[in-house]
C-alpha atoms as a PDB file:
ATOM      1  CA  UNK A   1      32.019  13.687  45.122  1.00  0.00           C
ATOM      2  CA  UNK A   2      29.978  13.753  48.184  1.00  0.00           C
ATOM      3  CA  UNK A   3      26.654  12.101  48.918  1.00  0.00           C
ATOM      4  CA  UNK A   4      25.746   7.768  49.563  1.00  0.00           C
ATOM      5  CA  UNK A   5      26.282   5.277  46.813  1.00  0.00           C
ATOM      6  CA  UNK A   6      23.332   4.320  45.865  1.00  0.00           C
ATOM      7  CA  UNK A   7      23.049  -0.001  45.520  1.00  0.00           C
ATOM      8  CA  UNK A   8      21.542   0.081  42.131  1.00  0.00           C
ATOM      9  CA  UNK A   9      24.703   1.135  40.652  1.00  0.00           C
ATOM     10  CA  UNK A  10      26.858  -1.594  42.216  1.00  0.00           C
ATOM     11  CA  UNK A  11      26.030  -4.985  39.734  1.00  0.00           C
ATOM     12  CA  UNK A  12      27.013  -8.464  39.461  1.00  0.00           C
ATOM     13  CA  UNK A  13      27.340 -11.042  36.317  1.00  0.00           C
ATOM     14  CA  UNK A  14      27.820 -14.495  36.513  1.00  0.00           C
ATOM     15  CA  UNK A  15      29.393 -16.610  33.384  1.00  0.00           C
ATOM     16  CA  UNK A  16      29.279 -13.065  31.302  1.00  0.00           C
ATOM     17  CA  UNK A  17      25.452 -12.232  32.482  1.00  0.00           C
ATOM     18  CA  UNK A  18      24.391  -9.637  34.838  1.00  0.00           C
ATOM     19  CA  UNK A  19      21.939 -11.857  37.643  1.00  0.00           C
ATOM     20  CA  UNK A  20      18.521 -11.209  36.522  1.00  0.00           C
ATOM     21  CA  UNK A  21      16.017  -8.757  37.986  1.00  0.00           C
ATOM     22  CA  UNK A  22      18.643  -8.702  40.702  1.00  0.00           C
ATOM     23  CA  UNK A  23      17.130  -7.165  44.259  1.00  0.00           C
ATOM     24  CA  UNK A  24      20.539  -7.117  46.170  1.00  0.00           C
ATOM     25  CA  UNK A  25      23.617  -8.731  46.434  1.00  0.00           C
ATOM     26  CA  UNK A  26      26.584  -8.371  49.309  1.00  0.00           C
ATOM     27  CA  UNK A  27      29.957  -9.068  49.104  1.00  0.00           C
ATOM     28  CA  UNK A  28      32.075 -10.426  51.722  1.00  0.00           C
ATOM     29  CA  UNK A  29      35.926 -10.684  52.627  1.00  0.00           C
ATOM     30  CA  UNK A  30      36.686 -13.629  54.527  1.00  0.00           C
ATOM     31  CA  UNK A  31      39.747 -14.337  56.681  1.00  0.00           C
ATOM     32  CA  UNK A  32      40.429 -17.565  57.383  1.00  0.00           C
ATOM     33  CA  UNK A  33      42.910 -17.246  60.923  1.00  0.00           C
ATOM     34  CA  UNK A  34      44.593 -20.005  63.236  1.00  0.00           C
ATOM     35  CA  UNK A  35      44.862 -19.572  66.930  1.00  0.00           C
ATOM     36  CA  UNK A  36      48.146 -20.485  68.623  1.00  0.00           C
ATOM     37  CA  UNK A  37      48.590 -20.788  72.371  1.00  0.00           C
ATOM     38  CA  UNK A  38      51.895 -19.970  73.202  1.00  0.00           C
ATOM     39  CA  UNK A  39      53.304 -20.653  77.388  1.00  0.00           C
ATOM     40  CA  UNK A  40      54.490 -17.272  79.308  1.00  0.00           C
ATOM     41  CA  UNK A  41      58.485 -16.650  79.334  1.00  0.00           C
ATOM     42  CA  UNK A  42      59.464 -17.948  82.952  1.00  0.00           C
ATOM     43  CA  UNK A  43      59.566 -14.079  83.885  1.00  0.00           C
ATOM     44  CA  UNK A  44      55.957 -12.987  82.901  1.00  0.00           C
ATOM     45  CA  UNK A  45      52.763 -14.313  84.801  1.00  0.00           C
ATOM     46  CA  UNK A  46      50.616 -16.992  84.017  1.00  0.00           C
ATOM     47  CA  UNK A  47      48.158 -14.934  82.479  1.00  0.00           C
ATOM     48  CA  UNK A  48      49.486 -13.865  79.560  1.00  0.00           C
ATOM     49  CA  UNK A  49      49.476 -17.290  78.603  1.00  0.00           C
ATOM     50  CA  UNK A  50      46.081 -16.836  78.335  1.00  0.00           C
ATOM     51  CA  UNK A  51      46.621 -14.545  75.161  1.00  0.00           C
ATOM     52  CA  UNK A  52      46.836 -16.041  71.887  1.00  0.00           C
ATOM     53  CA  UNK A  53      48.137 -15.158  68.587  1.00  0.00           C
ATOM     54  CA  UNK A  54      46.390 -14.604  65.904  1.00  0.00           C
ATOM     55  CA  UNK A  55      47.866 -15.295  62.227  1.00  0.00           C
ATOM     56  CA  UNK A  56      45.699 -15.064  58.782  1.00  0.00           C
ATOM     57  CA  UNK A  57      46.024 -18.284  56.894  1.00  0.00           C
ATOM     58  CA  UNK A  58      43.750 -17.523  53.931  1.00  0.00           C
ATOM     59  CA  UNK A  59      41.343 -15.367  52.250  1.00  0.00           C
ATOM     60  CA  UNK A  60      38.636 -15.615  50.274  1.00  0.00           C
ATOM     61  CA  UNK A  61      35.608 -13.681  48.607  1.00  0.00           C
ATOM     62  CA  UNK A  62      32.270 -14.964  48.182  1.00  0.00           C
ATOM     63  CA  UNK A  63      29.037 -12.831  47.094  1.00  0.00           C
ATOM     64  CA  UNK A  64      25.733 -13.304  47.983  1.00  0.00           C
ATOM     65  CA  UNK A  65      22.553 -12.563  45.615  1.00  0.00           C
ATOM     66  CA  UNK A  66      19.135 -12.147  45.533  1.00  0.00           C
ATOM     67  CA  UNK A  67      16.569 -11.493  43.012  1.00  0.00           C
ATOM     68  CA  UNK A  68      12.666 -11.912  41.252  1.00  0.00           C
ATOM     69  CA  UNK A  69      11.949 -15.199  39.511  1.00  0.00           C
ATOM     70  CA  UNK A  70      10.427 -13.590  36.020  1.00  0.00           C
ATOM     71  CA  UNK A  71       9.366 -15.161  32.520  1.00  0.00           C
ATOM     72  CA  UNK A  72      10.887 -14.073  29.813  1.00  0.00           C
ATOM     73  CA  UNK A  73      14.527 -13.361  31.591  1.00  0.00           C
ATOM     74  CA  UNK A  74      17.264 -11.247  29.287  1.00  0.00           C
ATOM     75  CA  UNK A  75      19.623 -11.333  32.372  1.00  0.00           C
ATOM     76  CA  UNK A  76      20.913 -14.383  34.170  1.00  0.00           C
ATOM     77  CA  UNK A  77      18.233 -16.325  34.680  1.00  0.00           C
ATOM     78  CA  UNK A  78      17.444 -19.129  37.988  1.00  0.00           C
ATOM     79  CA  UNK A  79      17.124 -21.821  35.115  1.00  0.00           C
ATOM     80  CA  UNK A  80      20.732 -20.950  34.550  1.00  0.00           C
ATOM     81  CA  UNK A  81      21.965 -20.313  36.943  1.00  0.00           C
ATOM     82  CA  UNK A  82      20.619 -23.595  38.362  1.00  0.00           C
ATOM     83  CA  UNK A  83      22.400 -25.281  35.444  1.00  0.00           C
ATOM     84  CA  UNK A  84      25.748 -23.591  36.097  1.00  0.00           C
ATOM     85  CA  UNK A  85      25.153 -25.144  39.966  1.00  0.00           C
ATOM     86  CA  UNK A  86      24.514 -28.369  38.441  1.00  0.00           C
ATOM     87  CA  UNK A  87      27.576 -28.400  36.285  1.00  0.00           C
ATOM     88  CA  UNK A  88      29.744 -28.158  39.565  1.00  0.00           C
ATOM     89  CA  UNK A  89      32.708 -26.328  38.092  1.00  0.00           C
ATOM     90  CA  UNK A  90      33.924 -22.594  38.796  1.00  0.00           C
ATOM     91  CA  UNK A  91      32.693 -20.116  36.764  1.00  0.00           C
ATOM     92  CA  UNK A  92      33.897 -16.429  36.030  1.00  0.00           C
ATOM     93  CA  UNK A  93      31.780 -14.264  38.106  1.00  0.00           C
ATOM     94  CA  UNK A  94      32.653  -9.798  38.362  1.00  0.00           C
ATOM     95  CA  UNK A  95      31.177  -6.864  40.143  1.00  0.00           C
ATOM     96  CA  UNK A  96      31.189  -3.864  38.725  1.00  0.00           C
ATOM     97  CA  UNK A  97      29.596  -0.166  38.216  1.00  0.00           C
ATOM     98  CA  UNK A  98      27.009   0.289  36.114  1.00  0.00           C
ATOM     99  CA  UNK A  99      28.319   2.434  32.902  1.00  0.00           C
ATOM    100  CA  UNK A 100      28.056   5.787  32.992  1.00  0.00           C
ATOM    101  CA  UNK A 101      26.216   5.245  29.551  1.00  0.00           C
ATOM    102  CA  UNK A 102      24.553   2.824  30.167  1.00  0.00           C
ATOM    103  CA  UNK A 103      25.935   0.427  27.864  1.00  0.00           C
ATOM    104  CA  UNK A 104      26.666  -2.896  28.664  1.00  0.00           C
ATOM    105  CA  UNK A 105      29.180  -6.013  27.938  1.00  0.00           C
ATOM    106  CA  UNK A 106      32.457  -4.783  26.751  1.00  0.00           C
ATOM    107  CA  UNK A 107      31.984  -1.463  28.056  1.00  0.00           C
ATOM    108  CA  UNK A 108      32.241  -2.870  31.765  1.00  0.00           C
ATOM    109  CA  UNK A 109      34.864  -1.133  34.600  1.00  0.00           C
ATOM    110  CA  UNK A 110      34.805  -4.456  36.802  1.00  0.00           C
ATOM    111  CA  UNK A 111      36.314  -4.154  40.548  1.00  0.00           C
ATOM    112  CA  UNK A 112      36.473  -7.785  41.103  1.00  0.00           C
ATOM    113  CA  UNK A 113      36.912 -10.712  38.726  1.00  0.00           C
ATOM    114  CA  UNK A 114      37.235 -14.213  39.794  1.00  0.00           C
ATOM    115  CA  UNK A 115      36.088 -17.721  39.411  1.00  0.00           C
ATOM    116  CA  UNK A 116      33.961 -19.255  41.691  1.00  0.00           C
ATOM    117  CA  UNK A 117      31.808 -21.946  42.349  1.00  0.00           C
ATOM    118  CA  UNK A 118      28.109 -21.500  42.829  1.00  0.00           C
ATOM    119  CA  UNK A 119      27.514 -23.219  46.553  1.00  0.00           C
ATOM    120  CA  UNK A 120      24.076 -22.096  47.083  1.00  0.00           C
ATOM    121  CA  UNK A 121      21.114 -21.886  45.248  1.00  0.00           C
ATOM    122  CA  UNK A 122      17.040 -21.437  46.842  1.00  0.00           C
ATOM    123  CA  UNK A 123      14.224 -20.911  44.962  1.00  0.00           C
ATOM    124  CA  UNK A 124      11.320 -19.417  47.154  1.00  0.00           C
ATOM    125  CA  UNK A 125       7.724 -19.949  45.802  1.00  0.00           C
ATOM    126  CA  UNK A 126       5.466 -18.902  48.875  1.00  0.00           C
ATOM    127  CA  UNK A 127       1.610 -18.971  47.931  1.00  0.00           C
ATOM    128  CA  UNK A 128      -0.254 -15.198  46.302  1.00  0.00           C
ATOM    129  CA  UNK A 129       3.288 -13.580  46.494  1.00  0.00           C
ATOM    130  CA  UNK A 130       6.081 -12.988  44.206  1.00  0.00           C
ATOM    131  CA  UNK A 131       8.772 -16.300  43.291  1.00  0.00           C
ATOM    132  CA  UNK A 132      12.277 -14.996  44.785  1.00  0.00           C
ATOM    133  CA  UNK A 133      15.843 -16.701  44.524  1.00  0.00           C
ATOM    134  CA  UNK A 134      19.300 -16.199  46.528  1.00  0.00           C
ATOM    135  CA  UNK A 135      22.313 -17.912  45.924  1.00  0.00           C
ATOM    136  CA  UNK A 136      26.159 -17.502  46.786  1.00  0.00           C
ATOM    137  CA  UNK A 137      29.402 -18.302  44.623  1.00  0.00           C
ATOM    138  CA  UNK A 138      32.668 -18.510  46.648  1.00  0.00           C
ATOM    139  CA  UNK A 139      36.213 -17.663  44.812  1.00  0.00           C
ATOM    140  CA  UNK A 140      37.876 -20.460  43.747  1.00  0.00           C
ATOM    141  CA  UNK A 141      41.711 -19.317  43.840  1.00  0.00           C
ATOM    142  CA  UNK A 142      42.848 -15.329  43.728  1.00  0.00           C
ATOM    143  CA  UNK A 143      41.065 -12.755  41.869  1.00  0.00           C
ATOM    144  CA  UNK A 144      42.522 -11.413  38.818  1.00  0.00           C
ATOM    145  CA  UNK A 145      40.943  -8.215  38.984  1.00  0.00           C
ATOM    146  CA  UNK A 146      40.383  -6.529  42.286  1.00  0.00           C
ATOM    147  CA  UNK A 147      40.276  -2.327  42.782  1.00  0.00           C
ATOM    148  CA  UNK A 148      38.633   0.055  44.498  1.00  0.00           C
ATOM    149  CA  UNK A 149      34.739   0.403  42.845  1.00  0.00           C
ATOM    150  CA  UNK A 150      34.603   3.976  41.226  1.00  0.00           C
ATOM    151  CA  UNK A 151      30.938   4.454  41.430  1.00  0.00           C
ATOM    152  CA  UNK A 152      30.510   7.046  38.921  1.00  0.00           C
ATOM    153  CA  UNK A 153      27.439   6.031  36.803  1.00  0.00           C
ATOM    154  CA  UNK A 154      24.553   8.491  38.374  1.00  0.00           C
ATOM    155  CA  UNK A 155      25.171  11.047  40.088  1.00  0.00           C
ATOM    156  CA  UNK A 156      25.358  10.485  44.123  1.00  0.00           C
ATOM    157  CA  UNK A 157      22.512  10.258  46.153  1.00  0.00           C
ATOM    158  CA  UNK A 158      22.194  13.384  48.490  1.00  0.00           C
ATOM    159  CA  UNK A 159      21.602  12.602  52.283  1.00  0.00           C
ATOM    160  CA  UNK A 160      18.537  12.578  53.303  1.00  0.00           C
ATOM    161  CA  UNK A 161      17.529  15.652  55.643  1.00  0.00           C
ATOM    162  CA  UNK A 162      17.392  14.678  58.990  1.00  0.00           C
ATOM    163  CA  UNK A 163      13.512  15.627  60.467  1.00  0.00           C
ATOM    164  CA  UNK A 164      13.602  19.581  61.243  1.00  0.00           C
ATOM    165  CA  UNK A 165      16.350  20.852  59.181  1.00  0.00           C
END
C-alpha cells in the first residue's frame, strides 16, 4: 500500500466505548532515563567526565484525546468519562483501526490494550462557540496487547499534488 494514513481510521475506546465525537487523539511513548556521572580513567582527560550515561529505567504509554461535547452521546460520553475520573481506578483503554466493515465491538483488531488511569480531564465551554473536552489516561503497568497498527479500513489517502505538477 502506498499513500498517508488518514487519522480518522486510527480510534480509541475507553472502558469498552469508542470516545465520543472524538476530534483527535495522540499517543505517546515515554522513556523514563537516569543520568549517571561517571569520573575519567586516570589515562583519559578531564573532559570526558563531562559525558554521562544514559540508561532507560521505565516506560510508559499515555494517550491524549480530544473531542465535541454533544447531547444525546452513543459513544463515550464527558459525563462518563468524568465519572470513570472520579472513580480513580485504572480502566481498560485500546486503540485500534477502524473495521474494514465497519462493524464495531467484537469485531475490533486493537494495537494497544492496557489499563490506565484517566489523569486529565477539561471541559471547555467558551461563549457562541462549540463545548470541547481533552483528557489523557496514562498506562498503569504493561500492555497486554501491543502491535504494529494495520491500517487497512479505507483505502489510503493519495498525496496531495504538490502546486504545478
Amino acid at each position: 500500500m502506498n499513500g498517508y494514513v488518514n487519522g480518522n481510521d486510527m480510534l480509541l475506546a475507553i472502558n469498552g466505548k469508542q470516545v465520543g465525537h472524538s476530534t483527535e487523539h495522540v499517543t505517546n511513548y515515554n522513556t523514563t532515563t537516569k543520568e549517571r556521572a561517571v569520573k575519567a580513567p586516570e589515562k583519559e582527560k578531564i573532559s570526558v567526565s563531562l559525558f554521562k550515561e544514559l540508561t532507560v529505567t521505565g516506560l510508559d504509554i499515555s494517550v491524549s484525546f480530544k473531542g465535541l461535547r454533544v447531547y444525546d452521546e452513543d459513544g463515550l460520553s464527558v459525563e462518563t468519562l468524568r465519572s470513570l475520573w472520579k472513580n480513580a481506578q485504572p480502566v481498560p483503554f485500546e486503540c485500534y483501526d477502524r473495521p474494514a466493515n465497519g462493524v464495531t465491538g467484537n469485531n475490533r483488531q486493537p494495537y494497544l490494550v492496557a489499563n490506565g488511569i484517566i489523569t486529565k480531564l477539561t471541559e471547555n465551554a467558551p461563549a457562541d462557540d462549540d463545548v470541547t473536552f481533552d483528557g489523557e489516561i496514562k498506562m498503569s503497568g504493561a500492555p497486554t496487547t501491543w502491535k504494529e497498527p494495520t491500517t487497512t479500513a479505507n483505502e489510503p489517502v493519495a498525496p496531495a499534488n504538490e502546486p504545478g505538477e
